[in-house]
PDB file of N, CA and C in Angstrom:
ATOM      1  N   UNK A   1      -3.503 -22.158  16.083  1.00  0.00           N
ATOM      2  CA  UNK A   1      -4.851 -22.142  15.590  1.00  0.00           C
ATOM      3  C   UNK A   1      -5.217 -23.511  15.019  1.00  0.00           C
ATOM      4  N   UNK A   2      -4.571 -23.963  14.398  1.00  0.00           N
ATOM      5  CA  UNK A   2      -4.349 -25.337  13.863  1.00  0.00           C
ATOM      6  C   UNK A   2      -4.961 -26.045  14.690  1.00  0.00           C
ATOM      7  N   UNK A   3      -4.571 -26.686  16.084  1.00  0.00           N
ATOM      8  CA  UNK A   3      -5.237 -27.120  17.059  1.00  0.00           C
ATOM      9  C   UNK A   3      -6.518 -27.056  17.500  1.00  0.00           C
ATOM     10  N   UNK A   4      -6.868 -25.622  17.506  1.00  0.00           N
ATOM     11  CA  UNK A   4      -7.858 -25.343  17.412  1.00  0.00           C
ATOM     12  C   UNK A   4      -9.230 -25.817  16.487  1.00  0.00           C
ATOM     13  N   UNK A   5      -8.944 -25.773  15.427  1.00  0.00           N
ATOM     14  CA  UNK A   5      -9.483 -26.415  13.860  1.00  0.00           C
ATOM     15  C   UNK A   5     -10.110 -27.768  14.503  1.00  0.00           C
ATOM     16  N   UNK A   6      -8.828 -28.315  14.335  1.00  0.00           N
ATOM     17  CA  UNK A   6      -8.706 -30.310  14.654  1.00  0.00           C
ATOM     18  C   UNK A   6      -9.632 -30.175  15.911  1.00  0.00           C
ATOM     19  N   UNK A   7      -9.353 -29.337  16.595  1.00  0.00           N
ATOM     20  CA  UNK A   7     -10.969 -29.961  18.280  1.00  0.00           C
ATOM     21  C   UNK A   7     -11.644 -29.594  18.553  1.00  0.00           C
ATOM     22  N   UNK A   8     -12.452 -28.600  17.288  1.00  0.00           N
ATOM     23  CA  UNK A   8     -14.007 -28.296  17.512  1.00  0.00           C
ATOM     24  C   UNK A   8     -14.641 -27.777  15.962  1.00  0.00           C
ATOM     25  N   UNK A   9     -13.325 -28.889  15.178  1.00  0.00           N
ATOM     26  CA  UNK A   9     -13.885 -28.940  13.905  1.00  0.00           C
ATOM     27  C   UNK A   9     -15.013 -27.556  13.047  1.00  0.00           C
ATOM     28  N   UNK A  10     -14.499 -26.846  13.558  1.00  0.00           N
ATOM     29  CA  UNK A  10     -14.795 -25.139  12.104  1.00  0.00           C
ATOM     30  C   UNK A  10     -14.012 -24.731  12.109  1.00  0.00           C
ATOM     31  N   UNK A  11     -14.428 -23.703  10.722  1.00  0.00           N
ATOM     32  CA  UNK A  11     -13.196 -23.004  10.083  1.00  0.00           C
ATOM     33  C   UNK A  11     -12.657 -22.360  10.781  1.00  0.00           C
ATOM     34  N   UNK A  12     -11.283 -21.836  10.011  1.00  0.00           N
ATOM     35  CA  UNK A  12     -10.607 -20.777  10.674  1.00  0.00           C
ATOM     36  C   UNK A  12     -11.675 -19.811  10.849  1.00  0.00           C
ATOM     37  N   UNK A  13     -12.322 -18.771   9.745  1.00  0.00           N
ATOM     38  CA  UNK A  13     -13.355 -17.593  10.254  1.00  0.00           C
ATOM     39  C   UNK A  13     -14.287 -18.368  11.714  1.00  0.00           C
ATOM     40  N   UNK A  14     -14.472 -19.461  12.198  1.00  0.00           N
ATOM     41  CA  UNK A  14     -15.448 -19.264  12.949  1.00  0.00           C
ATOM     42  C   UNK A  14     -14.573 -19.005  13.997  1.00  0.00           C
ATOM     43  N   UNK A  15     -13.508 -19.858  14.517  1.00  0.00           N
ATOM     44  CA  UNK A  15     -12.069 -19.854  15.008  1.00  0.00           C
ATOM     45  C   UNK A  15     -11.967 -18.230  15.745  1.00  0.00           C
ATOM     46  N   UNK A  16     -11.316 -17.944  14.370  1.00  0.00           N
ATOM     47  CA  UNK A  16     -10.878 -16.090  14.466  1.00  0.00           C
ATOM     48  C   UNK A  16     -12.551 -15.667  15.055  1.00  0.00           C
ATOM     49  N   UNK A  17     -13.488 -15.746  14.580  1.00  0.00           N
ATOM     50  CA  UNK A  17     -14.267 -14.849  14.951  1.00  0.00           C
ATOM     51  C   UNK A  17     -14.775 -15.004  16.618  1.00  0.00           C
ATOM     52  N   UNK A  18     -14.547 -15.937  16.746  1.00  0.00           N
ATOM     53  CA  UNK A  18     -14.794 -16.410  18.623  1.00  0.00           C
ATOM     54  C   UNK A  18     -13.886 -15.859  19.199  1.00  0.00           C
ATOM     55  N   UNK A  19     -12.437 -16.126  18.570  1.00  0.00           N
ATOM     56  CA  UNK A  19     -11.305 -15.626  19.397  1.00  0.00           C
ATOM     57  C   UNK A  19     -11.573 -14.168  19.809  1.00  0.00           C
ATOM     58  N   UNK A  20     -11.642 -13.778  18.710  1.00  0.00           N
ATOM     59  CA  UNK A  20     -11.746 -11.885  18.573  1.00  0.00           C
ATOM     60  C   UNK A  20     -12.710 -11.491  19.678  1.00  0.00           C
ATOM     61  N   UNK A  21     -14.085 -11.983  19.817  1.00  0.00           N
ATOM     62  CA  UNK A  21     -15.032 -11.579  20.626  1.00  0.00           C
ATOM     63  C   UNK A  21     -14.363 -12.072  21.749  1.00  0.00           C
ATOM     64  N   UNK A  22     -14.050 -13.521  22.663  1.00  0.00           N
ATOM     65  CA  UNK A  22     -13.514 -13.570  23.836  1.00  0.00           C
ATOM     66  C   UNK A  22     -12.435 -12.344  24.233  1.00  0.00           C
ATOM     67  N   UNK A  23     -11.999 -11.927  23.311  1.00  0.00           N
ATOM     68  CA  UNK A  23     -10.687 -10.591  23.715  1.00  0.00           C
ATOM     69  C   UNK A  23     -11.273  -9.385  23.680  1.00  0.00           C
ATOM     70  N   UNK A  24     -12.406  -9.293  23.409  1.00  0.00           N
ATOM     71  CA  UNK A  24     -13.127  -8.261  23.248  1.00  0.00           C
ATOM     72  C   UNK A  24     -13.839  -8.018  24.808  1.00  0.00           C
ATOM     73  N   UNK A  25     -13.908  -9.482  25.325  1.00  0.00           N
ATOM     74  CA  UNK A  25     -14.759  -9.394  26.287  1.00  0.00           C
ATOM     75  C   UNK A  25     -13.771  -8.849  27.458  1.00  0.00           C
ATOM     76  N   UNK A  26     -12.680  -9.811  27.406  1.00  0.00           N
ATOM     77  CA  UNK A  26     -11.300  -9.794  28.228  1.00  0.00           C
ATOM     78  C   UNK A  26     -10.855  -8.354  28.399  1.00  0.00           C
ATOM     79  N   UNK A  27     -10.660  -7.602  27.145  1.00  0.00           N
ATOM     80  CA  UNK A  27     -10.442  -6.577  27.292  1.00  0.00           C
ATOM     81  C   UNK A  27     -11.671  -4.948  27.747  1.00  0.00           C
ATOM     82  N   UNK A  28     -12.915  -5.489  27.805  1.00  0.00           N
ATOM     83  CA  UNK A  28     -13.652  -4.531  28.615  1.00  0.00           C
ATOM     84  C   UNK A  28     -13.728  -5.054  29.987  1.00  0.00           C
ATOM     85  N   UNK A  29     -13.365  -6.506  30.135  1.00  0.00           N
ATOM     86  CA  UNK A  29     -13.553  -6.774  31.423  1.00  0.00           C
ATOM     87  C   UNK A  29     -12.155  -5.682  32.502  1.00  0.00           C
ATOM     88  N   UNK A  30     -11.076  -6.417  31.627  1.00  0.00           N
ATOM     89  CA  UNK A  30      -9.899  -5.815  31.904  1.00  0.00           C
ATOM     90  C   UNK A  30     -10.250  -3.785  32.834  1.00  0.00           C
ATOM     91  N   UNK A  31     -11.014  -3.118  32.172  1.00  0.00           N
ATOM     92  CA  UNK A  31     -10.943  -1.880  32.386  1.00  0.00           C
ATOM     93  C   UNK A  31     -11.813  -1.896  33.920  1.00  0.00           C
ATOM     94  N   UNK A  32     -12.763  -2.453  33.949  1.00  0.00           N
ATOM     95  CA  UNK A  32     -13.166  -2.914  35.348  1.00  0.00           C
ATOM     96  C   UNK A  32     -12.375  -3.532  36.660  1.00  0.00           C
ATOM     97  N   UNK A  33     -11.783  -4.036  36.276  1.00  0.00           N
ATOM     98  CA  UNK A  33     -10.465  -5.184  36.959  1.00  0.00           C
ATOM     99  C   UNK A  33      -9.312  -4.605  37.421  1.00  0.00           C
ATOM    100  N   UNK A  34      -8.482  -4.600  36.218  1.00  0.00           N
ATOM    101  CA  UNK A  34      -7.259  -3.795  36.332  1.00  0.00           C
ATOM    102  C   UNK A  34      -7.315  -2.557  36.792  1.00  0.00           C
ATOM    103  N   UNK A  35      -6.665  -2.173  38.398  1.00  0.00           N
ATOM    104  CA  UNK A  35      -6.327  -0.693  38.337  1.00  0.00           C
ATOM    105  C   UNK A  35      -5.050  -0.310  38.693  1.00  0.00           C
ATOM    106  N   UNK A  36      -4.192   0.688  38.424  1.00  0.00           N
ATOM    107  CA  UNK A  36      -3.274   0.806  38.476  1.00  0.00           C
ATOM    108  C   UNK A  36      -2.832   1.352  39.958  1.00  0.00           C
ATOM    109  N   UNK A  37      -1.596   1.250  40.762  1.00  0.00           N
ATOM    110  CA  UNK A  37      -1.394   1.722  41.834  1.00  0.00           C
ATOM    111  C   UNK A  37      -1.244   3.509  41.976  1.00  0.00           C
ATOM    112  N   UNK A  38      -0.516   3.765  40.575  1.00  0.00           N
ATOM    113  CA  UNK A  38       0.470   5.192  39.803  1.00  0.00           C
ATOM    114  C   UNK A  38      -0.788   5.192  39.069  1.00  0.00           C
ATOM    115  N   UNK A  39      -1.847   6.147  38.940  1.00  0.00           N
ATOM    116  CA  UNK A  39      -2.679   6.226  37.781  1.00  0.00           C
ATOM    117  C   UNK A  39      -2.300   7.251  36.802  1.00  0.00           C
ATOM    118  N   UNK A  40      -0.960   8.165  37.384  1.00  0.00           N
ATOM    119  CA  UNK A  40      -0.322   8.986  36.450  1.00  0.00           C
ATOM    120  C   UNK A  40       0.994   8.005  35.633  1.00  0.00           C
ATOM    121  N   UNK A  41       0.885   6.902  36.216  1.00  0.00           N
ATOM    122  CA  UNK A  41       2.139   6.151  35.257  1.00  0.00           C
ATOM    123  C   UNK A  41       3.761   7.020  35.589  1.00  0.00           C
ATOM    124  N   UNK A  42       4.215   7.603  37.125  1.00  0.00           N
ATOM    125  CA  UNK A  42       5.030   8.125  36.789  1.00  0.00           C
ATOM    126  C   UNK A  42       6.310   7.377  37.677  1.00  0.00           C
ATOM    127  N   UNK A  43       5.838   6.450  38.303  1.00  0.00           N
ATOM    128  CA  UNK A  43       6.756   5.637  38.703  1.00  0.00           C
ATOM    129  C   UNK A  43       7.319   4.352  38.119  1.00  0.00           C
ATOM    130  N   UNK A  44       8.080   3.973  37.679  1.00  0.00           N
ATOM    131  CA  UNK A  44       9.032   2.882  36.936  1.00  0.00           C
ATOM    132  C   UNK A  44       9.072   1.854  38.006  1.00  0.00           C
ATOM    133  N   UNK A  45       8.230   0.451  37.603  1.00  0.00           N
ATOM    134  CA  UNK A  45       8.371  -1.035  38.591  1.00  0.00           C
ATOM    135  C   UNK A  45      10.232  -1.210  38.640  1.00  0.00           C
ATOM    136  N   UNK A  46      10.603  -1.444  40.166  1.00  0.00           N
ATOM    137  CA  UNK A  46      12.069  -1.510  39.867  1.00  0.00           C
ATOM    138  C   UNK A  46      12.169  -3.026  39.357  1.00  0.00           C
ATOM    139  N   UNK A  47      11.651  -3.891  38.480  1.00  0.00           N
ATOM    140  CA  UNK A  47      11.455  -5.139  38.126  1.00  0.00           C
ATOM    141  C   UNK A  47      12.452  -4.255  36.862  1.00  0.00           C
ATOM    142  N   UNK A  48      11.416  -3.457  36.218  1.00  0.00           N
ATOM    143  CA  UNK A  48      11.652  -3.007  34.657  1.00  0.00           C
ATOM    144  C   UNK A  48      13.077  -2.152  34.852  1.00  0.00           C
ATOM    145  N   UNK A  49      12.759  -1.059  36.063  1.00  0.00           N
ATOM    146  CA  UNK A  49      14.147  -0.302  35.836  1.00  0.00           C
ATOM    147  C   UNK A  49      15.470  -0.923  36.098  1.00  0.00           C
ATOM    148  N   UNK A  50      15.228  -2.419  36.775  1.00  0.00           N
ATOM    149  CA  UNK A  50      16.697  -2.892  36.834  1.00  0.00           C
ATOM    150  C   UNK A  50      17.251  -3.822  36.283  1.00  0.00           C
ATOM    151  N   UNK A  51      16.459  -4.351  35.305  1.00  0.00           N
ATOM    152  CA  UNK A  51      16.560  -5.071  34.220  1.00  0.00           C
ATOM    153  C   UNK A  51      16.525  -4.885  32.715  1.00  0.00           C
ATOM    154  N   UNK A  52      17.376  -4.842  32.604  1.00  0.00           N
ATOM    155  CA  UNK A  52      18.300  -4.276  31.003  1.00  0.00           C
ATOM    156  C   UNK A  52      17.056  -5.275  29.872  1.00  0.00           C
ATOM    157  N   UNK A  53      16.672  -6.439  30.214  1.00  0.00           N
ATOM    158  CA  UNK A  53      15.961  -7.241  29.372  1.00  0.00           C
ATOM    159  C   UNK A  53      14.517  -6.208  29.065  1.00  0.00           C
ATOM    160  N   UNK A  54      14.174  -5.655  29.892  1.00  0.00           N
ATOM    161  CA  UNK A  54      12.435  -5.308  30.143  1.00  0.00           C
ATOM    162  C   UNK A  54      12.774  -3.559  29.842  1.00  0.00           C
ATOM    163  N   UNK A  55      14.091  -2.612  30.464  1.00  0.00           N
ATOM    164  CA  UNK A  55      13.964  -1.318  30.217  1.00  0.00           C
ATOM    165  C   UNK A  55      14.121  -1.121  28.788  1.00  0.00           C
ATOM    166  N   UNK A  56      15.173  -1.412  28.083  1.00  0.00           N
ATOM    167  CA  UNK A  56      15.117  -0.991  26.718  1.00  0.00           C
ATOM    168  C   UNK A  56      13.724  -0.983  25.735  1.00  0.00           C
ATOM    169  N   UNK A  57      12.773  -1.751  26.215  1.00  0.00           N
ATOM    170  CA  UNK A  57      11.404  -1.609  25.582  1.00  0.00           C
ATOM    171  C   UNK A  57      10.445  -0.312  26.212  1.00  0.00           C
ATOM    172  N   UNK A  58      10.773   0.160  27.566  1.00  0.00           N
ATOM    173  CA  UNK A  58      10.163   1.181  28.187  1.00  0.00           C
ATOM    174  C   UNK A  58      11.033   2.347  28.533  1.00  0.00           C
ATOM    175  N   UNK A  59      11.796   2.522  28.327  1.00  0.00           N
ATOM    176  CA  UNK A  59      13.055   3.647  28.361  1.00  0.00           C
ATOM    177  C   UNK A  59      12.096   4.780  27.355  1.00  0.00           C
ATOM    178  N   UNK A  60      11.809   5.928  28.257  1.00  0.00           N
ATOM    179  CA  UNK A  60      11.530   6.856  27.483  1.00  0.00           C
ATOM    180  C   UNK A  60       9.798   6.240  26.714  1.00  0.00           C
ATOM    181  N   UNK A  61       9.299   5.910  26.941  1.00  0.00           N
ATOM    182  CA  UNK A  61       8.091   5.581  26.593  1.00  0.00           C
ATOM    183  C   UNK A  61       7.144   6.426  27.146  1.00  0.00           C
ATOM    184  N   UNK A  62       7.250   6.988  28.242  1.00  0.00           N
ATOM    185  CA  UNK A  62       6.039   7.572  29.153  1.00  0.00           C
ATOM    186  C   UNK A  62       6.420   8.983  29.305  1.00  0.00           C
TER     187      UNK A  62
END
């Protein structure tokens, strides 16, 4: 955020408050955009199921 500050010179609140709305936007855009292949979520990417790094965060989640 810091960076931020220094190269368009306002505060943090103006900062945070831009940020927040761009993710706001991102994320209704997102629901338009993004669709899922599984819209029941019941198949496991074999990326996640065969990788010990990525399953322990989704093991039993769904």
């Amino acid at each position: 955020m810091g960076e931020c500050l220094e190269r368009f010179q306002h505060s943090t609140e103006t900062i945070s408050r831009y940020f927040s709305q761009g993710l706001d936007v991102l994320i209704r855009l997102s629901q338009d955009v993004i669709a899922s292949v599984d819209n029941r979520f019941t198949d496991i990417p074999a990326k996640i199921l065969n990788d010990d790094r990525y399953m322990s965060y989704f093991k039993d989640c769904i």
